[in-house]
N, C-alpha and C. Protein backbone atom coordinates (compact mmCIF):
# COMPACT_ATOMS: atom_id res chain seq x y z
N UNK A 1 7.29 37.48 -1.33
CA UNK A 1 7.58 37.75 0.06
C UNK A 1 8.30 36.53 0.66
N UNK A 2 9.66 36.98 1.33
CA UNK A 2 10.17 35.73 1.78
C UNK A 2 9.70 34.92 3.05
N UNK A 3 9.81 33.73 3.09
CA UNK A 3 8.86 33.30 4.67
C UNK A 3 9.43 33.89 5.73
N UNK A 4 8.29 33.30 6.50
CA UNK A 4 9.14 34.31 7.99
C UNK A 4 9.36 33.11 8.92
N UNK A 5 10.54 33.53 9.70
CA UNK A 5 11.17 32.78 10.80
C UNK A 5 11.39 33.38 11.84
N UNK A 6 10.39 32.46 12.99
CA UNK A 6 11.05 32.84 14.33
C UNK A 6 11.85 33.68 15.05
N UNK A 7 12.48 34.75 15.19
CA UNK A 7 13.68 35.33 16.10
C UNK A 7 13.18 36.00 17.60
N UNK A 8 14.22 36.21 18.05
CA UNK A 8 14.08 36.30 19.36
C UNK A 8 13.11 36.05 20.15
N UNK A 9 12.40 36.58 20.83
CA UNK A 9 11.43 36.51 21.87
C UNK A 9 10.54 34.76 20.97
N UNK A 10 10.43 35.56 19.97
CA UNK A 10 9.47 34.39 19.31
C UNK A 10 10.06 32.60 18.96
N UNK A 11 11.47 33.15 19.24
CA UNK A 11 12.10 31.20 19.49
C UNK A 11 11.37 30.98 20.66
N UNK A 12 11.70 31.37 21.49
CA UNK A 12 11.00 30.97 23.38
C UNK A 12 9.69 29.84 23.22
N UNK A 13 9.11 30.32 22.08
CA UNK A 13 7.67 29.52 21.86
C UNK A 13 7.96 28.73 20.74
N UNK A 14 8.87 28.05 20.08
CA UNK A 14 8.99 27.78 19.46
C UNK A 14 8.49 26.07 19.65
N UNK A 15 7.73 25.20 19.02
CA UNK A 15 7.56 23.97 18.83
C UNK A 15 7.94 23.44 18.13
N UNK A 16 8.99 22.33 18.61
CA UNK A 16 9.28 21.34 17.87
C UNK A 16 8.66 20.25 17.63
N UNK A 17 8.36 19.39 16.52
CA UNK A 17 7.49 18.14 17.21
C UNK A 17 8.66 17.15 17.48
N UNK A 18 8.29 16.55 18.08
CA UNK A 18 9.38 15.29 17.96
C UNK A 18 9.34 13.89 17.30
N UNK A 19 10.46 13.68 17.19
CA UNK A 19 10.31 12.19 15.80
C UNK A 19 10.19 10.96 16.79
N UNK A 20 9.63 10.45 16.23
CA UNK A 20 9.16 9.15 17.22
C UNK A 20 10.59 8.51 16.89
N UNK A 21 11.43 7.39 17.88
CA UNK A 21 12.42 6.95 17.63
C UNK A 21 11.98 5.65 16.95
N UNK A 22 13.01 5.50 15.74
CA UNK A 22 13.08 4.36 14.91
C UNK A 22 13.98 2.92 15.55
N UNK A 23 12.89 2.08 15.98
CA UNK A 23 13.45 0.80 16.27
C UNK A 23 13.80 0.07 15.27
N UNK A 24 15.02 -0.56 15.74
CA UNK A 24 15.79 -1.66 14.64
C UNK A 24 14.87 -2.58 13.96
N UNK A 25 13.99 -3.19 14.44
CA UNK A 25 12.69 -3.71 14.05
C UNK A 25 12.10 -3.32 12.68
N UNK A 26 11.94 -2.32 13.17
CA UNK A 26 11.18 -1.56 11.85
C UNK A 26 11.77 -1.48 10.59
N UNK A 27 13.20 -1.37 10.52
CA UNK A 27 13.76 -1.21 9.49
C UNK A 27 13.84 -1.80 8.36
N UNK A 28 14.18 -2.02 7.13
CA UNK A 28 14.00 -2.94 5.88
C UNK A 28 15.13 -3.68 6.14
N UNK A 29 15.08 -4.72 6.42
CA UNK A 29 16.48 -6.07 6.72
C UNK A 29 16.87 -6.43 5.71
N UNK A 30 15.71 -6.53 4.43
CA UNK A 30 16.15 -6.79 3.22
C UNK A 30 17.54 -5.73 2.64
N UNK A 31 17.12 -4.71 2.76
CA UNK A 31 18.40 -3.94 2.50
C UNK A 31 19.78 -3.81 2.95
N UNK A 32 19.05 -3.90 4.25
CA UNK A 32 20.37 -3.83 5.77
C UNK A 32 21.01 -5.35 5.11
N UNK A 33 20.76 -6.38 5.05
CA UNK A 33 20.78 -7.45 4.66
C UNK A 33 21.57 -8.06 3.86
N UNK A 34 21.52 -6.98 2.89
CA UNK A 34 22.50 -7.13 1.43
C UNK A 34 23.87 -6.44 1.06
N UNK A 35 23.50 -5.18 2.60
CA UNK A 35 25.00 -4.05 2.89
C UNK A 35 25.41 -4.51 3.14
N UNK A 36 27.03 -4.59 2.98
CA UNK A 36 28.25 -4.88 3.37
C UNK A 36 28.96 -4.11 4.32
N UNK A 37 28.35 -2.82 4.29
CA UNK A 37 28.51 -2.25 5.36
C UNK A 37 28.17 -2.05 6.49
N UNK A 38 26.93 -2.82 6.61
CA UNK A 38 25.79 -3.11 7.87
C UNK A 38 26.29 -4.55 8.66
N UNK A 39 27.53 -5.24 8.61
CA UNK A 39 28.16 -6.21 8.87
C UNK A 39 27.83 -6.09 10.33
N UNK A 40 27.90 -5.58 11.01
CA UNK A 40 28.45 -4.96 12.09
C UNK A 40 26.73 -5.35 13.23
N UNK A 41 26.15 -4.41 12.33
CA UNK A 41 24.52 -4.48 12.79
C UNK A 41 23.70 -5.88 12.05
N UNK A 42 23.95 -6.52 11.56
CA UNK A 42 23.93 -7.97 10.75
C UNK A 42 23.98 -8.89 12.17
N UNK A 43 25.47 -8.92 12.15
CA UNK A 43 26.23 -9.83 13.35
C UNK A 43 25.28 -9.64 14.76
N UNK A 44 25.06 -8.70 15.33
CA UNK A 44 23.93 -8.11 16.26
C UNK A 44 22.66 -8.29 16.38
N UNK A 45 22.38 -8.65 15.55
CA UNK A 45 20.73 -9.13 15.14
C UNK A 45 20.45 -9.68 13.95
N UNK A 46 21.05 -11.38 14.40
CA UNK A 46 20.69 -12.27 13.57
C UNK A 46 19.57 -12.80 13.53
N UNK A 47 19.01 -12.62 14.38
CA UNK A 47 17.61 -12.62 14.40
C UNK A 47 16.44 -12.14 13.60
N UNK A 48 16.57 -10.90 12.81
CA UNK A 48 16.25 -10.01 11.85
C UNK A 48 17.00 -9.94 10.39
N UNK A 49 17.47 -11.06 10.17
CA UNK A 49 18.26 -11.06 9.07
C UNK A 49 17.08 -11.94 7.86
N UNK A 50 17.48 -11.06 6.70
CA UNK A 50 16.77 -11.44 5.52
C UNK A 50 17.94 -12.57 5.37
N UNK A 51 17.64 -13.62 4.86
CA UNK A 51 18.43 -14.71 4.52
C UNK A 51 18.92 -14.77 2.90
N UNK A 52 17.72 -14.27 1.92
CA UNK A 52 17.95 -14.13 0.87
C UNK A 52 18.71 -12.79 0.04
N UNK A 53 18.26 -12.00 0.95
CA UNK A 53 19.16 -10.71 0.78
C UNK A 53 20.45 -10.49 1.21
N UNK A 54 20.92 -11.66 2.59
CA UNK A 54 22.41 -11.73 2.69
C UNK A 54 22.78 -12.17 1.76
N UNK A 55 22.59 -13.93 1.67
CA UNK A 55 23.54 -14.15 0.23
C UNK A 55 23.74 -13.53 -0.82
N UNK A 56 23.06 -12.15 -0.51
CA UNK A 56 23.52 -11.30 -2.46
C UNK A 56 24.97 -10.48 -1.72
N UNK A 57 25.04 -10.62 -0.21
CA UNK A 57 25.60 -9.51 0.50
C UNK A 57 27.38 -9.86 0.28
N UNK A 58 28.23 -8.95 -0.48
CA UNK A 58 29.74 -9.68 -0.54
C UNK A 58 30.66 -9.64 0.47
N UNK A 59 30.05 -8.96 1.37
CA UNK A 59 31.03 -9.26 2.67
C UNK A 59 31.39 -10.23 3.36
N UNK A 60 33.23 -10.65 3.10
CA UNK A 60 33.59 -11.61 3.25
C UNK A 60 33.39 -12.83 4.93
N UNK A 61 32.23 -11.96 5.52
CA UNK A 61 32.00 -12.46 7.10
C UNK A 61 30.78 -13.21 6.47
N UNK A 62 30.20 -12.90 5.22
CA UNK A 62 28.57 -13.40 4.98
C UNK A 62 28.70 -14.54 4.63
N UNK A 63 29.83 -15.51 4.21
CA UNK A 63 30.25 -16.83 3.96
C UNK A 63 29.86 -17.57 5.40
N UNK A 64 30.44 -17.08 6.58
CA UNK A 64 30.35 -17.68 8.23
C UNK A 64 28.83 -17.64 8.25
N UNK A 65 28.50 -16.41 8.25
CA UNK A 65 26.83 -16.25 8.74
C UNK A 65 26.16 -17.03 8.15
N UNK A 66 25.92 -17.78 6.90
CA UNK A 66 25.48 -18.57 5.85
C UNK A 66 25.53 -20.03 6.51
N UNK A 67 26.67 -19.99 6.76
CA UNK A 67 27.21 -21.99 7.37
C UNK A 67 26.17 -21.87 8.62
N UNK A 68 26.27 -21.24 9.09
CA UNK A 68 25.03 -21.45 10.68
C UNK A 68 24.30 -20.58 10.79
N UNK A 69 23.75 -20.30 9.51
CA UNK A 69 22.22 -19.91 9.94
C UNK A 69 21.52 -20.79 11.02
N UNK A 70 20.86 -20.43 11.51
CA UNK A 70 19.65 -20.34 12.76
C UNK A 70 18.73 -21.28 11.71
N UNK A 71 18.28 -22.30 12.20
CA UNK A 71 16.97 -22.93 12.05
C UNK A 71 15.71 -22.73 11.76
């Protein structure tokens, strides 16, 4: 038996739950860290930057970010 879905009258009641929103915080920096494509969100929150996971990172901006790391 195939499942059953909602239609008409019965969308009206329909519950969604909702996703709690994902703060930048939360995220794995280690990963973000090592993308080359996350340059962008890197530069933005240097604050949250894995240090060891950039230097694996080859994006040619991760040379700058390296010379002045933060203390």
């Amino acid at each position: 038996m195939p499942p059953h879905f909602p239609t008409g009258d019965g969308l009206k009641n329909l519950q969604i739950p909702e996703q709690p929103a994902t703060r930048v915080e939360d995220l794995d920096w280690s990963v973000i860290s090592a993308d080359p494509s996350q340059i962008e969100l890197i530069k933005q929150r240097i604050d949250l930057v894995d240090w060891d996971a950039l230097g694996t990172n080859p994006h040619p901006s991760v040379a700058a970010l390296l010379k002045n790391r933060p203390v």
